[in-house]
Every structure is written in structure tokens, then in C-alpha cells.
N, C-alpha and C. Protein backbone atom coordinates (compact mmCIF):
# COMPACT_ATOMS: atom_id res chain seq x y z
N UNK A 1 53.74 -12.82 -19.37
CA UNK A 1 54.32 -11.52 -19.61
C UNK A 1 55.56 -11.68 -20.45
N UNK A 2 55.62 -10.74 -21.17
CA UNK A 2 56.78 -10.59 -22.57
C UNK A 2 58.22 -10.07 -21.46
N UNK A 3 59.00 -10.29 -22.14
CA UNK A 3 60.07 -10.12 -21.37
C UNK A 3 60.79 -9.17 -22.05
N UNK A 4 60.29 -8.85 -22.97
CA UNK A 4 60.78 -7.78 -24.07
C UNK A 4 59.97 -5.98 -23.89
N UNK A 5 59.49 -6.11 -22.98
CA UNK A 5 58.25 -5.39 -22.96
C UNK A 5 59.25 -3.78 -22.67
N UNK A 6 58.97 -2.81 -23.10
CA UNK A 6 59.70 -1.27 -22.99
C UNK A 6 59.34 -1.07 -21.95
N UNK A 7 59.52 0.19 -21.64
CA UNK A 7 59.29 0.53 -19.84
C UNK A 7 58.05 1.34 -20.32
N UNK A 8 57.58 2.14 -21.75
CA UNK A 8 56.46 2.55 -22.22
C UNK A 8 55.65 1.78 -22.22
N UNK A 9 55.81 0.58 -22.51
CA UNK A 9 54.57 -0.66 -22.80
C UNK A 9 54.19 -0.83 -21.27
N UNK A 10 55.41 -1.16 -20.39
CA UNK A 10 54.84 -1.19 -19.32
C UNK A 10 53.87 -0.20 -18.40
N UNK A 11 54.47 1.16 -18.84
CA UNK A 11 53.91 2.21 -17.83
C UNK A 11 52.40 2.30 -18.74
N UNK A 12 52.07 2.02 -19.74
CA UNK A 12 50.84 2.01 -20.36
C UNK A 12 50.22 1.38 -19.57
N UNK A 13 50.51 -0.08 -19.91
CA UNK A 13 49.61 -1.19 -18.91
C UNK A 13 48.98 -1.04 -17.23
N UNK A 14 50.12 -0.45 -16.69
CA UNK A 14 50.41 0.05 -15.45
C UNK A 14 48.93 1.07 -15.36
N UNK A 15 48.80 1.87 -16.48
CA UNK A 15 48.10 3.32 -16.40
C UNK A 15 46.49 3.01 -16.76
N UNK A 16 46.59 1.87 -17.31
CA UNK A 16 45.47 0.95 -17.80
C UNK A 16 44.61 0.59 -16.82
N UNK A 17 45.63 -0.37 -15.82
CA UNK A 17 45.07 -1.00 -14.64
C UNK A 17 44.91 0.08 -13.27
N UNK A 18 45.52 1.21 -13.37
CA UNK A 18 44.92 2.41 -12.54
C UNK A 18 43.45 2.21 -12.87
N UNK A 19 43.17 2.51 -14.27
CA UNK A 19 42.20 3.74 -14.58
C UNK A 19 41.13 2.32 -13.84
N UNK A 20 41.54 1.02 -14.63
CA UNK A 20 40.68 -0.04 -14.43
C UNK A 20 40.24 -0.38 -12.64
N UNK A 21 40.93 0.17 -12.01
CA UNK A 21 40.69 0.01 -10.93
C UNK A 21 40.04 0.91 -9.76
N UNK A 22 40.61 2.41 -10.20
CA UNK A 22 39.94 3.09 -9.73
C UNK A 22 38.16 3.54 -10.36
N UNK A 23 37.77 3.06 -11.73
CA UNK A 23 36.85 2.81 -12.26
C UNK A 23 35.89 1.85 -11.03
N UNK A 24 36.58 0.29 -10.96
CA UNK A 24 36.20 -0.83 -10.08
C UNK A 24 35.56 -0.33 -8.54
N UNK A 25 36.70 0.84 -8.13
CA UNK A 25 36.70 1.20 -6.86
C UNK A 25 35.01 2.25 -6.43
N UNK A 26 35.44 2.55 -7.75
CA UNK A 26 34.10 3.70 -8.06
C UNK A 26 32.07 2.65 -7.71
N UNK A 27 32.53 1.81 -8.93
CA UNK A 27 31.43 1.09 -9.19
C UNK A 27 31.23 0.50 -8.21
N UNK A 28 31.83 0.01 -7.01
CA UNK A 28 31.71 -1.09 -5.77
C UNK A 28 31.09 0.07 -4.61
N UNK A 29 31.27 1.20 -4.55
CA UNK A 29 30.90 2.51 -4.22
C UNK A 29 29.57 2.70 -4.04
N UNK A 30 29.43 2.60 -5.24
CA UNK A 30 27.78 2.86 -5.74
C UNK A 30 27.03 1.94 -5.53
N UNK A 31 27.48 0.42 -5.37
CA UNK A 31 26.81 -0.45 -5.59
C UNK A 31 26.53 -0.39 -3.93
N UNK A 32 27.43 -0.47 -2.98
CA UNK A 32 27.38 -0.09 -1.66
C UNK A 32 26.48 0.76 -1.40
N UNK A 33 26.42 2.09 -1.88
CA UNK A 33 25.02 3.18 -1.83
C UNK A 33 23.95 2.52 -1.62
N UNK A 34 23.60 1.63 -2.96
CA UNK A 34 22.46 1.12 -3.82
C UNK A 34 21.82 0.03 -2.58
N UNK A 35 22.97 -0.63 -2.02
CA UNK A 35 22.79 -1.93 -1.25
C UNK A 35 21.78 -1.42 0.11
N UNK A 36 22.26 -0.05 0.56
CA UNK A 36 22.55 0.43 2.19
C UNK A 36 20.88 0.88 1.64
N UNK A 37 20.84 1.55 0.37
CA UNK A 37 19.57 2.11 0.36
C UNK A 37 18.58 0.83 -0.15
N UNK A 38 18.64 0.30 -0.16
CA UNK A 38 17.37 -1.11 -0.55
C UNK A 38 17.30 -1.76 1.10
N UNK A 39 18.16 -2.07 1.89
CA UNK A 39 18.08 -1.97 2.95
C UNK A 39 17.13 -1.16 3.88
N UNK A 40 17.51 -0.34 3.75
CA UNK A 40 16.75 0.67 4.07
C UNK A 40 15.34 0.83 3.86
N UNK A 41 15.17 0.53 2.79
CA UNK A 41 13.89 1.06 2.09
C UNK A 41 12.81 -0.79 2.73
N UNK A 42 13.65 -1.69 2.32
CA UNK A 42 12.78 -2.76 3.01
C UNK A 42 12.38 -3.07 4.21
N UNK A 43 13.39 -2.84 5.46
CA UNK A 43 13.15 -2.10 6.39
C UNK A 43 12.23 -1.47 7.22
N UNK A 44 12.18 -0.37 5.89
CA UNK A 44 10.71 0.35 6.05
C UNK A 44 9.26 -0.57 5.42
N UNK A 45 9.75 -1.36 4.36
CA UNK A 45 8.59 -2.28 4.12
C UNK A 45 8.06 -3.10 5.25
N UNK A 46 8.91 -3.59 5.88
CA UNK A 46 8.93 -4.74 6.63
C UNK A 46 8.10 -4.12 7.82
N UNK A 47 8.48 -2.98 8.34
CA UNK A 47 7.90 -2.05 9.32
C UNK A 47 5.98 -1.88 8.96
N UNK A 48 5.78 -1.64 7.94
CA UNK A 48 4.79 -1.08 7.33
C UNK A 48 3.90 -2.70 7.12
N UNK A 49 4.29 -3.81 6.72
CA UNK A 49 3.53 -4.90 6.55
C UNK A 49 3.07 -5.03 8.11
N UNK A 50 3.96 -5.21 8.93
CA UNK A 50 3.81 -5.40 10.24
C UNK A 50 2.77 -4.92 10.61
N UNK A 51 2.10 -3.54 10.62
CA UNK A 51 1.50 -2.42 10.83
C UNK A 51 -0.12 -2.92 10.17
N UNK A 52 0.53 -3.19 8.96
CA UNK A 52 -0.95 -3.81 7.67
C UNK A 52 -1.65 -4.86 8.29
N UNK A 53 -0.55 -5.56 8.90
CA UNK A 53 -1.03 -7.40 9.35
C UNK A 53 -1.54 -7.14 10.67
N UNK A 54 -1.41 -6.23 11.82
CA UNK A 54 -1.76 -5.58 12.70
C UNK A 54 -3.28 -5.32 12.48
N UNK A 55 -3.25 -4.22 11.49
CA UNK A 55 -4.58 -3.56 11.41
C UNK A 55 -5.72 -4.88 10.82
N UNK A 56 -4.99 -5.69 10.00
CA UNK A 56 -6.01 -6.74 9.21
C UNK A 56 -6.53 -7.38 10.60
N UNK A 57 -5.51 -8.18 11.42
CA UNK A 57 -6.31 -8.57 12.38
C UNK A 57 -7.49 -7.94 13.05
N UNK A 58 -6.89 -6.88 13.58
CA UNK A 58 -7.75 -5.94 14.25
C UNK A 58 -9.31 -5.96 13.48
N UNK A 59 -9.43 -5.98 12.36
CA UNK A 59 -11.15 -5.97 11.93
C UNK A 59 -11.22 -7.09 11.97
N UNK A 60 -10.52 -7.95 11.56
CA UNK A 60 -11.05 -9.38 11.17
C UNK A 60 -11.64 -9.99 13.01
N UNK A 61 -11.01 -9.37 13.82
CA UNK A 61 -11.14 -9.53 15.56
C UNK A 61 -12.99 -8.91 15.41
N UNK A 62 -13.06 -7.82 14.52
CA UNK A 62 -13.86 -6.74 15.14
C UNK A 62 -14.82 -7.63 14.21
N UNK A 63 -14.46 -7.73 12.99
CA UNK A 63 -16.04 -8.47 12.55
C UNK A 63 -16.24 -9.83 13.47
N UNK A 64 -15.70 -10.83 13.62
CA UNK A 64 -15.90 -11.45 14.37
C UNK A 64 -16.48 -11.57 15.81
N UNK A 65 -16.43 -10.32 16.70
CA UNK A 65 -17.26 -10.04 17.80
C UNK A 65 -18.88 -9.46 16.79
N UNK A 66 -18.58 -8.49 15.89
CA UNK A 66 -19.68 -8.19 15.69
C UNK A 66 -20.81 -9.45 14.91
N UNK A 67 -19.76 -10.39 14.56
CA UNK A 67 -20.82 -11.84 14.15
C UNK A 67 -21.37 -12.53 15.37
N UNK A 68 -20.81 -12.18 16.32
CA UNK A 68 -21.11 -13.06 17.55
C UNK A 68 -22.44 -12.50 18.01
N UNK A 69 -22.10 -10.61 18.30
CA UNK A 69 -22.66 -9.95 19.38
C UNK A 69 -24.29 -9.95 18.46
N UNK A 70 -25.26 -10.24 19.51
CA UNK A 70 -26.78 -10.36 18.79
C UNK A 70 -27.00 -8.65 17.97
N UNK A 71 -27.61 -8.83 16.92
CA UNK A 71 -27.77 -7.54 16.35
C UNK A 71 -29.09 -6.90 16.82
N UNK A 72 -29.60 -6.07 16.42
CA UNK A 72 -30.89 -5.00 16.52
C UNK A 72 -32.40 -5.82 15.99
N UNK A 73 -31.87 -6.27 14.88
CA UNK A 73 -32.91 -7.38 14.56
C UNK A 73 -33.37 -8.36 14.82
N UNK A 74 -32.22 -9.11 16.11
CA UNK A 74 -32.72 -10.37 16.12
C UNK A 74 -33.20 -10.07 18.02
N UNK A 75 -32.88 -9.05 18.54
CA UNK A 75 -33.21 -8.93 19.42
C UNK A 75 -34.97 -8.44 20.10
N UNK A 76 -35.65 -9.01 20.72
CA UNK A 76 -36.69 -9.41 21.00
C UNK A 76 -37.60 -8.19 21.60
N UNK A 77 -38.53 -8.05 21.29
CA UNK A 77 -39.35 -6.36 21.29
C UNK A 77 -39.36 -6.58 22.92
N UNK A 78 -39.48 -5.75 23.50
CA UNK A 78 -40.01 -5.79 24.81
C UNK A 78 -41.22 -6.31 25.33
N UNK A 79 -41.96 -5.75 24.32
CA UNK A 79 -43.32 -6.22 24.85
C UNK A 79 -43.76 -8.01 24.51
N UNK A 80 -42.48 -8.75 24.23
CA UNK A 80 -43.04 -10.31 24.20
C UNK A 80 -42.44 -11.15 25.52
């Protein structure tokens, strides 16, 4: 820092680093919004895979009994 500096030069600089900061204060704001809502929103992803991986089992359970359980065709007429 100049040591020569006016009290104008200074109150400029001064008015500079306001604007620069309350600008900063702004943008960290938003970015906070942005953060809370991706949160959020994965959250809900995370909820919803759960749900997906749930249901996948569930058939993959169901075809699997139905590979087991004898079908219509292979089951034996009565009359033999």
C-alpha cells in the first residue's frame, strides 16, 4: 500500500471491496441454494433406486419360483 494514497483513492478502494464483497456474499448464497437443492434432489434419487432395486429383486425372486414351479406342460395327464 502507497502511503501517499488521498482519502478519495482510499474511499474508492474501500467502495470497490464493498461492492466486491457483497457481490461474493451474494454468489456463496446461491451457491448454498444450488447445494441444499442437489441434495435434495439426490436424496430423492437415492430413495427411488432403493425402490427400483427392491422391485428388480422382487421378479427376478418371481421368475425364479416360476422356473422352479412345474408348468402346465410338463405336468402329467391324469389318465397315465
Amino acid at each position: 500500500m502507497k502511503h501517499d494514497d488521498t482519502p478519495s483513492d482510499l474511499d474508492t478502494r474501500l467502495t470497490a471491496l464493498e461492492s466486491r464483497y457483497a457481490y461474493q456474499e451474494d454468489w456463496i448464497d446461491s451457491l448454498d441454494q444450488a447445494i441444499a437443492a442437489q441434495e435434495k434432489r439426490l436424496a430423492q434419487l437415492e430413495r427411488m433406486n432403493q425402490l427400483m432395486q427392491g422391485k428388480i429383486r422382487e421378479q427376478q425372486r418371481a421368475l425364479q419360483e416360476s422356473d422352479n414351479a412345474p408348468s402346465p406342460d410338463d405336468e402329467r395327464p391324469p389318465h397315465y
